[in-house]
C-alpha atoms as a PDB file:
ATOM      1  CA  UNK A   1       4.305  24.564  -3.500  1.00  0.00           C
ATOM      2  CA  UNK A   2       7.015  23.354  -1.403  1.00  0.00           C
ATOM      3  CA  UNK A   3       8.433  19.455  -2.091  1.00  0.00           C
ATOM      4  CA  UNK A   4       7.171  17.916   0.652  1.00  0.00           C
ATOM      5  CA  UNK A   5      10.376  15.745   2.613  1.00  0.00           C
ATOM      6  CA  UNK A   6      10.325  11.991   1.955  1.00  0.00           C
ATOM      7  CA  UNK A   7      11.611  10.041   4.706  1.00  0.00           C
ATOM      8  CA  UNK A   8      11.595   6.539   3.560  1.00  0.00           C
ATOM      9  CA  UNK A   9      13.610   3.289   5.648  1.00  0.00           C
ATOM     10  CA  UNK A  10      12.964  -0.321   5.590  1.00  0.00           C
ATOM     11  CA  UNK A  11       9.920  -0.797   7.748  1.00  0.00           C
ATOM     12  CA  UNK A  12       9.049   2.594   7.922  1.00  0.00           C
ATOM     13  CA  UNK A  13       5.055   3.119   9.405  1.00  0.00           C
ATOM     14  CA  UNK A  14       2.604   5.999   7.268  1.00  0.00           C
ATOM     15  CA  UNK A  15      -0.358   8.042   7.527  1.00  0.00           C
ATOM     16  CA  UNK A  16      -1.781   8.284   3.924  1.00  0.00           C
ATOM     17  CA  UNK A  17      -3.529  10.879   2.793  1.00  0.00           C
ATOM     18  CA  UNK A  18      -4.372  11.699  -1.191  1.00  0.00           C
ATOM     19  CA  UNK A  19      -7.535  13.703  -2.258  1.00  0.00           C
ATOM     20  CA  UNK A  20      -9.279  14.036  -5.440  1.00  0.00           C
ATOM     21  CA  UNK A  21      -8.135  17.009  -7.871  1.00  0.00           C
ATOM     22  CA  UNK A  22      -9.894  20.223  -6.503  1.00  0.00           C
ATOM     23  CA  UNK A  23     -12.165  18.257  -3.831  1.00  0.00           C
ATOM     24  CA  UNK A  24     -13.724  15.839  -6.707  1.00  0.00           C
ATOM     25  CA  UNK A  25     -15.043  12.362  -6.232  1.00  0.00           C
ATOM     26  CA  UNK A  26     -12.621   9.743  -7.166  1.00  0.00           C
ATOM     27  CA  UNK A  27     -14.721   7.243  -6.402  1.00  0.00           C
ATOM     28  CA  UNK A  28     -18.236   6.857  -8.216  1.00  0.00           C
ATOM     29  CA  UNK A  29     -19.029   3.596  -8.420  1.00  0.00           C
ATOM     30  CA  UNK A  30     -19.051  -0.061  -6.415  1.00  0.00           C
ATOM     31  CA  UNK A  31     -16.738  -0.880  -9.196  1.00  0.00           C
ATOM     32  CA  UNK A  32     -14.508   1.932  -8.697  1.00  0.00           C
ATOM     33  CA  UNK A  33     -14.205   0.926  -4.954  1.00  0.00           C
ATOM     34  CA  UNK A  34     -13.155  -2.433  -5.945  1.00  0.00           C
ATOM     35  CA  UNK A  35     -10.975  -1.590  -8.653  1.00  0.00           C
ATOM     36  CA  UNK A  36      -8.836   0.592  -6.083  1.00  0.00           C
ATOM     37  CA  UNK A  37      -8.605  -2.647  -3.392  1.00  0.00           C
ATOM     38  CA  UNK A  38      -7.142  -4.222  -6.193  1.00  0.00           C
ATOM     39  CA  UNK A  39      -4.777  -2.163  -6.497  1.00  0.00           C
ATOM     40  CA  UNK A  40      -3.817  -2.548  -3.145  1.00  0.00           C
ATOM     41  CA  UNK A  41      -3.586  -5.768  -3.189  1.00  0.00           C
ATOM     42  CA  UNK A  42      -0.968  -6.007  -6.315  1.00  0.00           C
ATOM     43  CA  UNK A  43       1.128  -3.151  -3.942  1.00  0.00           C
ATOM     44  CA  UNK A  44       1.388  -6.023  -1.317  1.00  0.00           C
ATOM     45  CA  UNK A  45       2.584  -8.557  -3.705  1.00  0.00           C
ATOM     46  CA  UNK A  46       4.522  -6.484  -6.230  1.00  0.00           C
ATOM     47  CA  UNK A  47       6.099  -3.734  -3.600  1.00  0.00           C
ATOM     48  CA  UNK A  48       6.028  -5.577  -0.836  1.00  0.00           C
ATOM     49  CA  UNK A  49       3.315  -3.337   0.667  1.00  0.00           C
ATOM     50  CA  UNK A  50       1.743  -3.862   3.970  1.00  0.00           C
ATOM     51  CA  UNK A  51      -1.596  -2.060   4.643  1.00  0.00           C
ATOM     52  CA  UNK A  52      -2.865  -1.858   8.629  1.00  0.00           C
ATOM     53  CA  UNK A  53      -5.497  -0.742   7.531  1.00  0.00           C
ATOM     54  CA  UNK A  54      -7.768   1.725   5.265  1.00  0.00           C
ATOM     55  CA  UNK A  55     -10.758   3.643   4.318  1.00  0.00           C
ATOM     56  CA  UNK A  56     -11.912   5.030   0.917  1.00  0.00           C
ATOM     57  CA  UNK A  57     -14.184   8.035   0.755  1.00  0.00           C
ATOM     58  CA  UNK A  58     -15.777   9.125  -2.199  1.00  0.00           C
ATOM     59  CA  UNK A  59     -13.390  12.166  -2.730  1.00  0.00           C
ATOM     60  CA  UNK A  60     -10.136  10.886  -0.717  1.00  0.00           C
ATOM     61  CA  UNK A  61      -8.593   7.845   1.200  1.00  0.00           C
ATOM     62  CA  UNK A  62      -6.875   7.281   4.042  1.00  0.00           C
ATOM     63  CA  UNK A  63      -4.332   4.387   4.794  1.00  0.00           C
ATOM     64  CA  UNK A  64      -2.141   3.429   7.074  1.00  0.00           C
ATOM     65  CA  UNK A  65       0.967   1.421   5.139  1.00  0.00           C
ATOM     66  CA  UNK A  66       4.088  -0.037   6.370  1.00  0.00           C
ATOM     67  CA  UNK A  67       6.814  -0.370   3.759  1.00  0.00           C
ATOM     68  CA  UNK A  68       9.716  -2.864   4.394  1.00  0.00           C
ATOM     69  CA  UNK A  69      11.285  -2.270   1.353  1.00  0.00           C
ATOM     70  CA  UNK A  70      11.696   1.575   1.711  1.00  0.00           C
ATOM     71  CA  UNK A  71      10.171   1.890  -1.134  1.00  0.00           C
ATOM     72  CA  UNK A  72       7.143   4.516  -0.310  1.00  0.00           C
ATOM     73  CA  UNK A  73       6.953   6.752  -3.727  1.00  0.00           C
ATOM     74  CA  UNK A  74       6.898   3.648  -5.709  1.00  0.00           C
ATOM     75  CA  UNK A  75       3.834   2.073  -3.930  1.00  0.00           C
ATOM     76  CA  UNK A  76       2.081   5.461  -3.965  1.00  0.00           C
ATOM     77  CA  UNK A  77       3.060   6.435  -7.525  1.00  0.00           C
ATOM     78  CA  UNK A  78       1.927   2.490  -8.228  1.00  0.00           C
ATOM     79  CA  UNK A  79      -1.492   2.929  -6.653  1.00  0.00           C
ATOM     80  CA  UNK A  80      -2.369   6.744  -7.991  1.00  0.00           C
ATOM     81  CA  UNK A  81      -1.046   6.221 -11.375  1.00  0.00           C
ATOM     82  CA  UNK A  82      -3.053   2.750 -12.008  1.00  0.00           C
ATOM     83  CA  UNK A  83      -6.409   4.440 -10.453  1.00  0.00           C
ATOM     84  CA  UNK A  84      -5.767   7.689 -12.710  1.00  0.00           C
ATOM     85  CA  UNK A  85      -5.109   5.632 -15.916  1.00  0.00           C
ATOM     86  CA  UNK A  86      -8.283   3.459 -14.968  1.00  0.00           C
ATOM     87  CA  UNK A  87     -11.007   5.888 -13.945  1.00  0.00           C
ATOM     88  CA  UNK A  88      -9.833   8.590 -17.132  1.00  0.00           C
ATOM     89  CA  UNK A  89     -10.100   5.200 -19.380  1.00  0.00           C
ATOM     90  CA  UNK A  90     -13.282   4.480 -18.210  1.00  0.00           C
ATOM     91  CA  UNK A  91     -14.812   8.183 -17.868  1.00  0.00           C
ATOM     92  CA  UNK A  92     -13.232   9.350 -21.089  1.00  0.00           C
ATOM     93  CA  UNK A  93     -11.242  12.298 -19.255  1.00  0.00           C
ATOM     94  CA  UNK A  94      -7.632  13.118 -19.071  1.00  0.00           C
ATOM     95  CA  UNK A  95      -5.637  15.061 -16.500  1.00  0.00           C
ATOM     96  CA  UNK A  96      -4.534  14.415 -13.177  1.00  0.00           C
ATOM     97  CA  UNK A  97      -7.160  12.729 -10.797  1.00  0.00           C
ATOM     98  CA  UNK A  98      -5.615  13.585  -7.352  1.00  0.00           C
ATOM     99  CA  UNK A  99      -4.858  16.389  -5.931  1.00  0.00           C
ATOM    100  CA  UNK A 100      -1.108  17.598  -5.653  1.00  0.00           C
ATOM    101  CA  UNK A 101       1.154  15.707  -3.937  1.00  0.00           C
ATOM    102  CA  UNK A 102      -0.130  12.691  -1.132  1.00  0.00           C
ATOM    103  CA  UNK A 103       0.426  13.737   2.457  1.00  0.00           C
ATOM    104  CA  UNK A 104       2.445  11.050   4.261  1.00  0.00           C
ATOM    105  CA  UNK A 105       3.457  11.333   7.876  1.00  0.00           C
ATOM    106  CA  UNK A 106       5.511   9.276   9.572  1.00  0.00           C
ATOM    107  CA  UNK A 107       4.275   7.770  12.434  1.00  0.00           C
ATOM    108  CA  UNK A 108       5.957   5.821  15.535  1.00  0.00           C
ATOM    109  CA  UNK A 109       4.052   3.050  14.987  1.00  0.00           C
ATOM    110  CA  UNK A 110       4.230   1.329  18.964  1.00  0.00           C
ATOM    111  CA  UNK A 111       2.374   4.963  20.476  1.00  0.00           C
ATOM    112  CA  UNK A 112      -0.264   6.211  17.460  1.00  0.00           C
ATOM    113  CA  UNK A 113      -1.095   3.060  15.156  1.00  0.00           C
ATOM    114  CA  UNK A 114      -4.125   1.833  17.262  1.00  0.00           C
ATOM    115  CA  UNK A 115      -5.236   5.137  17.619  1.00  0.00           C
ATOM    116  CA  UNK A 116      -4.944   6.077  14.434  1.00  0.00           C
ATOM    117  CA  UNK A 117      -6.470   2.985  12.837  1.00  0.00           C
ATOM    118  CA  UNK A 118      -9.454   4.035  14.941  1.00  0.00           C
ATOM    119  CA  UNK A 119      -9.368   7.916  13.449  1.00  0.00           C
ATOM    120  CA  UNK A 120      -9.754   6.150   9.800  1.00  0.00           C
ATOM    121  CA  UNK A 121     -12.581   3.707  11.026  1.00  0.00           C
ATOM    122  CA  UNK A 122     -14.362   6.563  11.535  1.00  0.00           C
ATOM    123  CA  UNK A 123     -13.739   8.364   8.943  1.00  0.00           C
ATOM    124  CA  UNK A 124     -16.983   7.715   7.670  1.00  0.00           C
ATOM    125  CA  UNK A 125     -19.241   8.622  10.784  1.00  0.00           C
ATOM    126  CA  UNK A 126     -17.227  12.101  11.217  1.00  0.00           C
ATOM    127  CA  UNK A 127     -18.740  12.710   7.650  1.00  0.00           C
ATOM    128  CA  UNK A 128     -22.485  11.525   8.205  1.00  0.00           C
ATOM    129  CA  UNK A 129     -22.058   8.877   5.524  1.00  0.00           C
ATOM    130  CA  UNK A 130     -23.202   6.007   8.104  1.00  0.00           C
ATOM    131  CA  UNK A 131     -24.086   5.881  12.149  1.00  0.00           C
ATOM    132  CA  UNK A 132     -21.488   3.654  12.883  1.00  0.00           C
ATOM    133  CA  UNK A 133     -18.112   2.200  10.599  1.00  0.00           C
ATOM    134  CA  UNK A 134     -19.687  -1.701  10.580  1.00  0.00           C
ATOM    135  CA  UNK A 135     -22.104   0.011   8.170  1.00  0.00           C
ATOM    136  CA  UNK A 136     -19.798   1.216   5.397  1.00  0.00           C
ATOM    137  CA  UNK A 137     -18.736  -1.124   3.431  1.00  0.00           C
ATOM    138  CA  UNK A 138     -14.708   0.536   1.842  1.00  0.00           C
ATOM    139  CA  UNK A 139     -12.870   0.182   5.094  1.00  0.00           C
ATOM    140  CA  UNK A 140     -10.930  -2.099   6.914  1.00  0.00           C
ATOM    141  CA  UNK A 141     -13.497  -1.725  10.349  1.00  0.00           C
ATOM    142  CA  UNK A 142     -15.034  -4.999   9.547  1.00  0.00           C
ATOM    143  CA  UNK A 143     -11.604  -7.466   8.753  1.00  0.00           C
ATOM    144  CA  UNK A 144     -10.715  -5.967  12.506  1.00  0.00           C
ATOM    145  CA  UNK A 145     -14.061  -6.952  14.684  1.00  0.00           C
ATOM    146  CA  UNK A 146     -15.364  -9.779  12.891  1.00  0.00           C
ATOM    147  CA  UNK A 147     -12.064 -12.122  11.475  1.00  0.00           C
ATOM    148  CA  UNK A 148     -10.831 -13.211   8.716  1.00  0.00           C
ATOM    149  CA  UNK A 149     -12.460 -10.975   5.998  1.00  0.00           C
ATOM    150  CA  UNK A 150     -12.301 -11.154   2.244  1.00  0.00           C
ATOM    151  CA  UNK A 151      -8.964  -9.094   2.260  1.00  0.00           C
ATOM    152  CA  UNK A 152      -6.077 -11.758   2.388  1.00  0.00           C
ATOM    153  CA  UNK A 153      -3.770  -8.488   1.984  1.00  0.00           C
ATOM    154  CA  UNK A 154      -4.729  -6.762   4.868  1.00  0.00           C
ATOM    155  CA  UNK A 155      -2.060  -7.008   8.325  1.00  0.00           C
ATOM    156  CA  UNK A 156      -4.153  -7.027  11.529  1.00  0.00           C
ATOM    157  CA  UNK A 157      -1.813  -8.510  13.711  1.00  0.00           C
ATOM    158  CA  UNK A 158      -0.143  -5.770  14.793  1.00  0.00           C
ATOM    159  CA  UNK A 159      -2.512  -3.381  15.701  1.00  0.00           C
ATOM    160  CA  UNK A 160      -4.642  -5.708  17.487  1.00  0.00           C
ATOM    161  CA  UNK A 161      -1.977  -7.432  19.197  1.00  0.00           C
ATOM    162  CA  UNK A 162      -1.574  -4.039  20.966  1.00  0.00           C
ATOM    163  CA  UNK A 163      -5.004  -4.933  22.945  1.00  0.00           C
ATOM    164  CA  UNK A 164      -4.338  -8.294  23.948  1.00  0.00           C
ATOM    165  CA  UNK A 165      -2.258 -11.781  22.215  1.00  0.00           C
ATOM    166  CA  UNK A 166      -5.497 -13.896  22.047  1.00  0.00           C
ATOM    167  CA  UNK A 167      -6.939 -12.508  18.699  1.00  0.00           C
ATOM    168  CA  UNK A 168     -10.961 -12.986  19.652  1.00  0.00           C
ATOM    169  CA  UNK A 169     -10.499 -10.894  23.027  1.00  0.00           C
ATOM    170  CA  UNK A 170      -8.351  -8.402  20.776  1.00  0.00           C
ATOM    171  CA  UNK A 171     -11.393  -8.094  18.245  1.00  0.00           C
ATOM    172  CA  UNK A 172     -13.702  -7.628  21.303  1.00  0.00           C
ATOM    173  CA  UNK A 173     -11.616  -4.819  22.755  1.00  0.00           C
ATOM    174  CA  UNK A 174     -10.927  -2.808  19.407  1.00  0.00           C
ATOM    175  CA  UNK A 175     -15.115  -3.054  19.208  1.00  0.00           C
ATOM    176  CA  UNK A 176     -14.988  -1.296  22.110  1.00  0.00           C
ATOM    177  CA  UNK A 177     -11.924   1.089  21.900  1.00  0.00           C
ATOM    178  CA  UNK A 178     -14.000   2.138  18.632  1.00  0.00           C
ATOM    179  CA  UNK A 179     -16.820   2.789  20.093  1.00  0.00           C
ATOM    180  CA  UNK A 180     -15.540   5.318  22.523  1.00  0.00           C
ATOM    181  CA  UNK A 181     -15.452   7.394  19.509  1.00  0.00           C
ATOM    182  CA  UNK A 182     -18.911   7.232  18.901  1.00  0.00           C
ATOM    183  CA  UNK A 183     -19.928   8.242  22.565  1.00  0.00           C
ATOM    184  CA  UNK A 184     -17.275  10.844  23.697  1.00  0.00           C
ATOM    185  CA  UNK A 185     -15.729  13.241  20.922  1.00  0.00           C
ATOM    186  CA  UNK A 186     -12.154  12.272  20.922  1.00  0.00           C
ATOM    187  CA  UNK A 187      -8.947  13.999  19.726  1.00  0.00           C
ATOM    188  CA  UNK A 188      -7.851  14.355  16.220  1.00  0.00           C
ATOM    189  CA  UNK A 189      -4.060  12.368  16.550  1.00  0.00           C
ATOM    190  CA  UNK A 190      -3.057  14.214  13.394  1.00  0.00           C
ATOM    191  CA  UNK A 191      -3.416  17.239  15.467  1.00  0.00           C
ATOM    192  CA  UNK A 192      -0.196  16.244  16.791  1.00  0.00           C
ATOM    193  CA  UNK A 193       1.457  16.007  13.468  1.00  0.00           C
ATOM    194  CA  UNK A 194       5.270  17.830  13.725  1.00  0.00           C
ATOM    195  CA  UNK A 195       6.224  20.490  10.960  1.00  0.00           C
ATOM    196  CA  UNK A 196       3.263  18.312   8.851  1.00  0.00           C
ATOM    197  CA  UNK A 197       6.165  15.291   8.447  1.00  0.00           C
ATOM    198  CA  UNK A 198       6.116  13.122  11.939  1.00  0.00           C
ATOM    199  CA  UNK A 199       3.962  11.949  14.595  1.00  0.00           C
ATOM    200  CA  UNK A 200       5.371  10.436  17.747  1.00  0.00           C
ATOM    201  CA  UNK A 201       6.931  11.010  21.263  1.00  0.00           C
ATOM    202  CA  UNK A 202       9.679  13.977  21.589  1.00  0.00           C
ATOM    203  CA  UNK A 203      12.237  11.014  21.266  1.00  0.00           C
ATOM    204  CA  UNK A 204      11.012   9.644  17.978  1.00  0.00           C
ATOM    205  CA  UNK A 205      10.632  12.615  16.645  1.00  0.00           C
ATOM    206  CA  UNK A 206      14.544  14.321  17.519  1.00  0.00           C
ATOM    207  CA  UNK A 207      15.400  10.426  16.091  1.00  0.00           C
ATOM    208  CA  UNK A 208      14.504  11.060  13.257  1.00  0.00           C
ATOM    209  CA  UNK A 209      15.581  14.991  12.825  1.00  0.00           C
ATOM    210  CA  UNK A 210      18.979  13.684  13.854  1.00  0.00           C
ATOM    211  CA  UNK A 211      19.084  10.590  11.200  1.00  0.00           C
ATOM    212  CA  UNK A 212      17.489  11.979   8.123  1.00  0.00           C
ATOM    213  CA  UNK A 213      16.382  15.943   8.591  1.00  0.00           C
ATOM    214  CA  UNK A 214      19.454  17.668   9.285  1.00  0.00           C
ATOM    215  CA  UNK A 215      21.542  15.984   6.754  1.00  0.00           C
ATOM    216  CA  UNK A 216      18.434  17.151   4.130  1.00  0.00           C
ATOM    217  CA  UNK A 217      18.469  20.768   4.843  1.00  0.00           C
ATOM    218  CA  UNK A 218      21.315  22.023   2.700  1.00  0.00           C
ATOM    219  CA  UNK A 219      19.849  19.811  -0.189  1.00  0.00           C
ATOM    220  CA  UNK A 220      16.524  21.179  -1.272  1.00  0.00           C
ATOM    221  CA  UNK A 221      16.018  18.843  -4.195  1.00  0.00           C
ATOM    222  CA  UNK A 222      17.497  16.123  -2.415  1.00  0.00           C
ATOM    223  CA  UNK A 223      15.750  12.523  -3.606  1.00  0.00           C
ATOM    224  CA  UNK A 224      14.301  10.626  -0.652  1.00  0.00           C
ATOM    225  CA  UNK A 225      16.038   8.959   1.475  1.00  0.00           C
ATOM    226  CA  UNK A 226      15.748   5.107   1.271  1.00  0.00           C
ATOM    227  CA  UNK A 227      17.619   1.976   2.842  1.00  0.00           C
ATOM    228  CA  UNK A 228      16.984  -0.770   0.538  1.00  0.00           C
ATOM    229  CA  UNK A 229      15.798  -3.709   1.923  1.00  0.00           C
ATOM    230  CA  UNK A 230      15.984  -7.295   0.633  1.00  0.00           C
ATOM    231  CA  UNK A 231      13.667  -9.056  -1.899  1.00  0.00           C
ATOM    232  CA  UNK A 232      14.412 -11.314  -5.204  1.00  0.00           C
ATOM    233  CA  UNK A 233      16.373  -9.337  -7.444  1.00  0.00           C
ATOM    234  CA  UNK A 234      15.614 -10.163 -11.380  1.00  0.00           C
ATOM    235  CA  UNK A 235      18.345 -12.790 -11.905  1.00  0.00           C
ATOM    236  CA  UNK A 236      17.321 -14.795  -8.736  1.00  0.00           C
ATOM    237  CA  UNK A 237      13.768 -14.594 -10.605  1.00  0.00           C
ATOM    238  CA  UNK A 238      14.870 -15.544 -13.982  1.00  0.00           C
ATOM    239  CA  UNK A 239      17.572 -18.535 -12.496  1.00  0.00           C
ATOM    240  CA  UNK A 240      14.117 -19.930 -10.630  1.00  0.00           C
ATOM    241  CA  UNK A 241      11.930 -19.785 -13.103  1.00  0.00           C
ATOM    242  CA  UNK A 242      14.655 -21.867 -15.185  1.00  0.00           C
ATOM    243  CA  UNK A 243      14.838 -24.192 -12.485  1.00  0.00           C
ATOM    244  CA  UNK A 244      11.377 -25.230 -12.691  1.00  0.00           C
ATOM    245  CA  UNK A 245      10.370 -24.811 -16.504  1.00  0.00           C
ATOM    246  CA  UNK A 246      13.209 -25.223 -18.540  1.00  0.00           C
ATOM    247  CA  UNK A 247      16.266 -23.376 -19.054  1.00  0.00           C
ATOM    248  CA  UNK A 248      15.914 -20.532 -21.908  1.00  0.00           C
ATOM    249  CA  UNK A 249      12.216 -22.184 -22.826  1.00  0.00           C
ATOM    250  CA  UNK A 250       9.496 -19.269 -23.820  1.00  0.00           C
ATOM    251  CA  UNK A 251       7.697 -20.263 -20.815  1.00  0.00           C
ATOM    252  CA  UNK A 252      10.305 -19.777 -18.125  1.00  0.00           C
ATOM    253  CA  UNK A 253      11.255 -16.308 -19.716  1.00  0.00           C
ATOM    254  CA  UNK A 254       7.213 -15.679 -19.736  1.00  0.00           C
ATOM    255  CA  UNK A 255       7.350 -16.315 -16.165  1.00  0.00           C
ATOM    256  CA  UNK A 256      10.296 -14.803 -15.036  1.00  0.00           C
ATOM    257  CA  UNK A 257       8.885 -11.968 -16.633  1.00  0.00           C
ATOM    258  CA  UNK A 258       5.832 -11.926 -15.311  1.00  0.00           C
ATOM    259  CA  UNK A 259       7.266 -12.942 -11.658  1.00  0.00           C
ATOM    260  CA  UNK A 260       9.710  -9.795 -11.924  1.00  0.00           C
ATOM    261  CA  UNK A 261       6.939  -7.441 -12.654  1.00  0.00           C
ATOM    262  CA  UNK A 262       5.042  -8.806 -10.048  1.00  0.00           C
ATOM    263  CA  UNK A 263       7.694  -9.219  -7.356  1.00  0.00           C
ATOM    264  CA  UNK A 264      10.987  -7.439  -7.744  1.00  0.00           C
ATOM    265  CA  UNK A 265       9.729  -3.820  -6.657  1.00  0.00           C
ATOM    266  CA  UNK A 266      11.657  -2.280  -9.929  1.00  0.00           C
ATOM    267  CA  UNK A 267       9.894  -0.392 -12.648  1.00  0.00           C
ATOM    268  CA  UNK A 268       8.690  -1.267 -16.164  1.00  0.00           C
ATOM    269  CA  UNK A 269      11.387   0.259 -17.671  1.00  0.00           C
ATOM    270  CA  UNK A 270      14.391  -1.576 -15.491  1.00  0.00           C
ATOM    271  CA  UNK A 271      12.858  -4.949 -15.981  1.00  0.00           C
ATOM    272  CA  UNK A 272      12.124  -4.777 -19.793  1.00  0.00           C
ATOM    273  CA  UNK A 273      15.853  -3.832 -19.986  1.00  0.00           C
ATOM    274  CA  UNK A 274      17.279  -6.472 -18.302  1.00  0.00           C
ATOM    275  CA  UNK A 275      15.034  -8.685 -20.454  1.00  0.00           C
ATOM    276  CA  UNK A 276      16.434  -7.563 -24.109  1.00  0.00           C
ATOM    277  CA  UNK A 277      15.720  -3.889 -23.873  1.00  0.00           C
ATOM    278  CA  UNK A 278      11.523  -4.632 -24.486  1.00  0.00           C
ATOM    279  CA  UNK A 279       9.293  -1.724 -23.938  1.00  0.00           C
ATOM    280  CA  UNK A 280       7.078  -1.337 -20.744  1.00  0.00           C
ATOM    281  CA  UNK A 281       3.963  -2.374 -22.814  1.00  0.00           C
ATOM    282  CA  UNK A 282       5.614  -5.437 -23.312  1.00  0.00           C
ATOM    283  CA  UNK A 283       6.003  -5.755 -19.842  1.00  0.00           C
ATOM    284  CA  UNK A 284       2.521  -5.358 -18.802  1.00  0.00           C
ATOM    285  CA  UNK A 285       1.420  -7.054 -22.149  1.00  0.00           C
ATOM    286  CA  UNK A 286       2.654 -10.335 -21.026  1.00  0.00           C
ATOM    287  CA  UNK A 287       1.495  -9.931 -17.546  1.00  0.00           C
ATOM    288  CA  UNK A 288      -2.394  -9.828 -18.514  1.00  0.00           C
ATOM    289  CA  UNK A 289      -1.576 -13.088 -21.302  1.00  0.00           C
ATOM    290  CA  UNK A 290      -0.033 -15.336 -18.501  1.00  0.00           C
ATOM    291  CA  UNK A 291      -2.898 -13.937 -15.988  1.00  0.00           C
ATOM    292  CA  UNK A 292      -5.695 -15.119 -18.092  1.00  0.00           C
ATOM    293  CA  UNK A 293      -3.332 -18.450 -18.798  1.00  0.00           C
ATOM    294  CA  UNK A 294      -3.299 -18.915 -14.782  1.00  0.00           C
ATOM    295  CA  UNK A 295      -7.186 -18.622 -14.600  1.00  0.00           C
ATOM    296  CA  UNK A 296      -7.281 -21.480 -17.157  1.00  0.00           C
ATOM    297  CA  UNK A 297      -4.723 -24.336 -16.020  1.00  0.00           C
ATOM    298  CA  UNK A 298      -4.893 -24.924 -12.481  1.00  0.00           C
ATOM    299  CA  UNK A 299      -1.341 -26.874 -12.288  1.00  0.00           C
ATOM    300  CA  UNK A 300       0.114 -24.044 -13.868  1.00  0.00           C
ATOM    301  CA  UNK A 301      -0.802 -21.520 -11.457  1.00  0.00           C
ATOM    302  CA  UNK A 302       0.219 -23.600  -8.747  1.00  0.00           C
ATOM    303  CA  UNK A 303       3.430 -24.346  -9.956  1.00  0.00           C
ATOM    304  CA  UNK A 304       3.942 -20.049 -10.010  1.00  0.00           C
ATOM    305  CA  UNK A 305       2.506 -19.811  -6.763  1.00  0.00           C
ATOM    306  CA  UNK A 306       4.710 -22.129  -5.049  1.00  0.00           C
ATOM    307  CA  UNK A 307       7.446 -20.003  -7.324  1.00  0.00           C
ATOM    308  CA  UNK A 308       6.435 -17.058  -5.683  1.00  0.00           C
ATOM    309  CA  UNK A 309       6.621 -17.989  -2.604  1.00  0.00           C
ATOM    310  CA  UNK A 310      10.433 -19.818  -2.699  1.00  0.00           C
ATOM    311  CA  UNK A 311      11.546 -16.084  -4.191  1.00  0.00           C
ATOM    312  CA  UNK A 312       9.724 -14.569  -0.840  1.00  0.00           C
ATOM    313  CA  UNK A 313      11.309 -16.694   1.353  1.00  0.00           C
END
């Protein structure tokens, strides 16, 4: 099979697609379900990840993700892998879970997001799991008509702001723009999908030939393309972590580690080098110890939480 083209620049706007290993179900449980939102969640803090919105099926899900850090492999590889390692843990199989490679398109965000926020809402209802999305209970549909939902994570703004700038008449018109679909059949968007890579108007789409496409053909291995955007690198991490508990004390350097692994976007391997060369066990190792710490001192956790957010600034 052909390597698909990854197009990747700061702020770039994705269809996800990613399927279990010969049509399987990835997803057996209510605890499976929620193991997987958790992982989306720790994309949007550790990657910088932002999810519009989503929808988990029992043998595939569907996402739409904006990455400002250009940094889509990393958040899919992040997501897959950690699923993968938890459901062959906890089923006592090995092998790959997913199927292949994910399909990402790219997607001009300002013509198809609403609409295709919509074709993921009803995922569900195209496949006779439910009568209508409010009734399933792994997708976004809810967060989007009814408020704030239990998702912190999840970006609405955007999509809704598209229908009108006062957010309770926008979650009264997506309601409706839904519910179209359930009373008229209505066009698959992906339908529209160029060369299985882009979606968007005939000037998006020659945009992005022109910037990234063209300058790809005569490299068929060629990595993807990325623009790095801006977010704490590790010795920003490790001088603020100083500043607030002690210069070269075990618990800065427990906390720098842990806010590096959490927030710097790099991979086990590059931060346990810059710390001394420690394995990526470590890594992970002292991420779970200074968790459970958290959970148990409530001044500590607020002192890393207000951490986090001067390194996000």
């Amino acid at each position: 099979m052909a390597r698909p083209l990854r197009i990747e620049y700061p702020n770039a706007f994705y269809h996800i697609t990613s399927r279990g290993n010969e049509g399987r179900e990835i997803f057996t449980s209510k605890g499976d379900y929620e193991r997987f939102l958790r992982y989306f969640e720790s994309a949007t803090e550790r990657y910088g990840a932002r999810i519009h919105c989503f929808c988990l099926m029992p043998n595939h899900y569907h996402l739409l993700l904006e990455t400002p850090r250009a940094n889509l492999q990393r958040i899919l590889h992040h997501l897959n892998t950690a699923y993968t390692n938890y459901f062959n843990a906890k089923t006592e199989r090995v092998g790959h879970l997913f199927q292949g490679r994910y399909r990402a398109i790219l997607v001009e965000k300002d013509t198809y997001a609403l609409e295709l926020s919509r074709y993921i809402h009803l995922n569900p209802v195209r496949a006779h799991l439910v009568e209508e999305p409010s009734q399933y209970p792994w997708n976004s549909y809810l967060a989007y008509v009814e408020g704030e939902g239990r998702w912190g994570w999840l970006e609405r703004k955007f999509i809704l702001g598209q229908l009108s700038s006062s957010q309770k008449n926008a979650r009264r018109r997506y309601y409706v723009f839904v519910r179209e679909g359930l009373v008229r059949p209505l066009e698959d968007p992906l339908k529209k999908v160029v060369a299985s890579t882009l979606l968007g108007t005939e000037r998006f789409v020659e945009g992005v030939k022109e910037r990234f496409i063209k300058k790809a053909t005569s490299h068929r291995d060629l990595p993807a393309l990325r623009k790095l955007s801006s977010w704490p690198d590790l010795s920003s991490i490790v001088r603020e972590s100083e500043r607030v508990f002690g210069k070269a004390t075990v618990e800065s350097r427990r906390v720098a580690l842990y806010l590096s692994h959490r927030l710097s976007g790099l991979s086990l391997g590059e931060i346990g080098e810059y710390f001394g060369g420690i394995g990526p066990s470590a890594v992970t190792q002292n991420t779970r110890r200074l968790e459970i710490i958290l959970e148990e001192d409530r001044g500590f956790l607020a002192e890393v939480q207000n951490l986090k957010k001067v390194l996000s600034e």
